[in-house]
C-alpha atoms as a PDB file:
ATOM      1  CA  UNK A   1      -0.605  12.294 -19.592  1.00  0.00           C
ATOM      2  CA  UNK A   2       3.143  11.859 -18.512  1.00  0.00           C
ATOM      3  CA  UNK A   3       1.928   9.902 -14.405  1.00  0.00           C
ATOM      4  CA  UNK A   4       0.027   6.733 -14.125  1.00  0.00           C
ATOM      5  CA  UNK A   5      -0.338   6.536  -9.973  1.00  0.00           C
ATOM      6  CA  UNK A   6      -1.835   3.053  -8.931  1.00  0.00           C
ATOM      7  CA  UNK A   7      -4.406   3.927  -5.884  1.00  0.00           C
ATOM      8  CA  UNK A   8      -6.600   2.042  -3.428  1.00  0.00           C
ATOM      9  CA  UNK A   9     -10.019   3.379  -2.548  1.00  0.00           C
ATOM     10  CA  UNK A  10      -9.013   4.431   0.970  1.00  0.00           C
ATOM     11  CA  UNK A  11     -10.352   7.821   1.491  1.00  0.00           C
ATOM     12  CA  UNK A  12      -7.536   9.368   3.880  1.00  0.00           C
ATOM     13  CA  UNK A  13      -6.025  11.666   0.977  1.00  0.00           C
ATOM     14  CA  UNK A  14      -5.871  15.200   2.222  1.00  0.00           C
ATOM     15  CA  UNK A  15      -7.672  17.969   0.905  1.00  0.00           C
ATOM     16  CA  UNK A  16      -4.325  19.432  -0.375  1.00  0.00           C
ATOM     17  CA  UNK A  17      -3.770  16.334  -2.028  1.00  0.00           C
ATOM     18  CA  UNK A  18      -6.696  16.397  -4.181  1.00  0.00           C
ATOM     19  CA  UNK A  19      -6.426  20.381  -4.791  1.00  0.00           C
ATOM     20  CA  UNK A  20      -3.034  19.201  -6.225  1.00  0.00           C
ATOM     21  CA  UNK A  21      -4.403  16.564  -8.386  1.00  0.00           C
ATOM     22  CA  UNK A  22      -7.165  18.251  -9.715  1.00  0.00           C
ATOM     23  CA  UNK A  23      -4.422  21.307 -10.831  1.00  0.00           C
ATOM     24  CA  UNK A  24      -2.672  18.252 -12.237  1.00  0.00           C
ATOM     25  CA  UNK A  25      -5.241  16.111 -14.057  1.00  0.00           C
ATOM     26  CA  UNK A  26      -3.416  16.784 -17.834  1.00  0.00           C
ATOM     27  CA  UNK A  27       0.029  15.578 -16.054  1.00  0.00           C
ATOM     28  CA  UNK A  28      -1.323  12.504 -13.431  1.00  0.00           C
ATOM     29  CA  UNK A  29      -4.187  10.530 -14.089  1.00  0.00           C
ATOM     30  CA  UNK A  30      -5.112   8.058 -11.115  1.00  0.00           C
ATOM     31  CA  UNK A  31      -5.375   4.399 -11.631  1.00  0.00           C
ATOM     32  CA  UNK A  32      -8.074   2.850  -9.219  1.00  0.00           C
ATOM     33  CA  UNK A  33      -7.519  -1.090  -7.829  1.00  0.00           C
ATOM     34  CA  UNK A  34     -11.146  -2.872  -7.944  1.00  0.00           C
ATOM     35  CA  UNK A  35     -13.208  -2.905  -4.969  1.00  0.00           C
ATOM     36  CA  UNK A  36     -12.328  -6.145  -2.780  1.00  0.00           C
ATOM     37  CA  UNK A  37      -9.559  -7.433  -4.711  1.00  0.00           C
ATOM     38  CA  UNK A  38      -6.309  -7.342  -2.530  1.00  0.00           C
ATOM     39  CA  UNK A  39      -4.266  -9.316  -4.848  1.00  0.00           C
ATOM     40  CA  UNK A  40      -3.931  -6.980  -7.033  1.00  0.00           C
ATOM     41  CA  UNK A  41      -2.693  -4.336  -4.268  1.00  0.00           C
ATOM     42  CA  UNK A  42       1.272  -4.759  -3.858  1.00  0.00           C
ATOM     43  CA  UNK A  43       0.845  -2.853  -0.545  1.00  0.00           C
ATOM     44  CA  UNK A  44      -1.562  -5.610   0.935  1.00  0.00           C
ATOM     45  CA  UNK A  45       1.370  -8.675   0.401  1.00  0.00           C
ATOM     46  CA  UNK A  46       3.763  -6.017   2.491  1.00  0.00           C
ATOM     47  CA  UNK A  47       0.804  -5.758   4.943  1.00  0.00           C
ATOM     48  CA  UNK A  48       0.714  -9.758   5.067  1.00  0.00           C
ATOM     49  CA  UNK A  49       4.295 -10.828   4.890  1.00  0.00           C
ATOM     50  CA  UNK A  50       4.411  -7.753   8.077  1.00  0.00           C
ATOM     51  CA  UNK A  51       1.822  -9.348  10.047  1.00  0.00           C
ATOM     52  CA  UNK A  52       2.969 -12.424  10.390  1.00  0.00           C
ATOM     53  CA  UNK A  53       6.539 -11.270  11.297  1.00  0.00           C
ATOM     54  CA  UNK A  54       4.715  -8.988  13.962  1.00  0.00           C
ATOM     55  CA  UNK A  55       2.177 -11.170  15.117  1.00  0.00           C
ATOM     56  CA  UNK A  56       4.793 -14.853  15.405  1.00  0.00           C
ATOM     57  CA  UNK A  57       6.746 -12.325  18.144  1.00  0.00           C
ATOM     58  CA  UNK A  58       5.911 -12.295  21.817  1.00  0.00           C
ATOM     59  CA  UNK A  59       4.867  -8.325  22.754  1.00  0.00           C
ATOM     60  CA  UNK A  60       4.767  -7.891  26.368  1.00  0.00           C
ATOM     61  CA  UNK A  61       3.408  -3.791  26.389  1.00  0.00           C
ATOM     62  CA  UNK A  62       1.341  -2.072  23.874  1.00  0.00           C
ATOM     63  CA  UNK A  63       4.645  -0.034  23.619  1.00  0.00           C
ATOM     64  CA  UNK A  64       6.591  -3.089  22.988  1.00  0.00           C
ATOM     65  CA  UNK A  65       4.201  -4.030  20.136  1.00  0.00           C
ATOM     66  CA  UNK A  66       4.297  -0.187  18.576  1.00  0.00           C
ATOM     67  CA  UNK A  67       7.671  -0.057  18.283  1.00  0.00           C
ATOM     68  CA  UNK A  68       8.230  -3.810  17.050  1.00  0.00           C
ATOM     69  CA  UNK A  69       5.262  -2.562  14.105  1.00  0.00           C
ATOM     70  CA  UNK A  70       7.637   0.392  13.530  1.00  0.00           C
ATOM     71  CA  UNK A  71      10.981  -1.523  13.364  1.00  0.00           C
ATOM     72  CA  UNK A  72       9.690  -3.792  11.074  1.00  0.00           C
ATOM     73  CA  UNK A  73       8.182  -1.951   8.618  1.00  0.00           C
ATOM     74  CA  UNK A  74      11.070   0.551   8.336  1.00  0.00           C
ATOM     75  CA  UNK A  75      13.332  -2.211   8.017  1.00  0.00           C
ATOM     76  CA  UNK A  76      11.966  -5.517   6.122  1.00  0.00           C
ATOM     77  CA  UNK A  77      13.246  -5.749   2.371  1.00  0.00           C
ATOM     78  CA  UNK A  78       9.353  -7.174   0.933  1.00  0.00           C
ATOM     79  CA  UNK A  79       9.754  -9.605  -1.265  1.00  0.00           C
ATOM     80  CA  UNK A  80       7.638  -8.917  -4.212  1.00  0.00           C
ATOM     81  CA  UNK A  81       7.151 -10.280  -7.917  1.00  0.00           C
ATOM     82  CA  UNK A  82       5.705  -6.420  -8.825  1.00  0.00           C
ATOM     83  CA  UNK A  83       5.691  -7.398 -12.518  1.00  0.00           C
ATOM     84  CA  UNK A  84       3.182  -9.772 -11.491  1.00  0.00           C
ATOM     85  CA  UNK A  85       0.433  -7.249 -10.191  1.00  0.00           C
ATOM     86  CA  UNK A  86       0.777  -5.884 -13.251  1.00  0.00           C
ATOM     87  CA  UNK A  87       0.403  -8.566 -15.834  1.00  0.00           C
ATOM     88  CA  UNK A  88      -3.273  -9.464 -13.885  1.00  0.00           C
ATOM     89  CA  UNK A  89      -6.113  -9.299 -15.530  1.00  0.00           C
ATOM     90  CA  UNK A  90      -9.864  -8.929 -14.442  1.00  0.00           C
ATOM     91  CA  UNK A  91     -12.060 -11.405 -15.662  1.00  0.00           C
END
């Protein structure tokens, strides 16, 4: 195994995808987060530190508010400890 790929359980991975992976399983094995445990998800502190930027901002059109979620995820530096998500351990 040469990839280690650190995955929720969200089930929107394209068929190609997993055709890919499964030609790929000696090279990439898949690393699964637990079931209900967010803080162990990098992705879901981007998600909150994003939402509350979005949500403290005054949107006056649905179009307003798409295009403020847009902005701000293409251009917010997160601030994350990622070392941390990885030194957690499951009790």
């Amino acid at each position: 195994m040469n990839i280690m790929i650190f995955v929720d359980r969200a089930t929107p991975h394209s068929k190609r995808t997993k055709q890919y992976l499964a030609q790929h399983k000696d090279t990439i094995r898949l690393e699964y987060f637990p079931v209900g445990c967010p803080e162990f998800n990098p992705v879901e502190e981007c998600w909150r530190q994003g939402k509350y930027h979005i949500l403290s901002t005054y949107h006056s059109t649905c179009d307003a508010l798409k295009y403020n979620i847009c902005c701000s995820y293409r251009n917010t530096r997160f601030i994350l400890a990622i070392v941390r998500y990885f030194m957690r351990t499951i009790d």
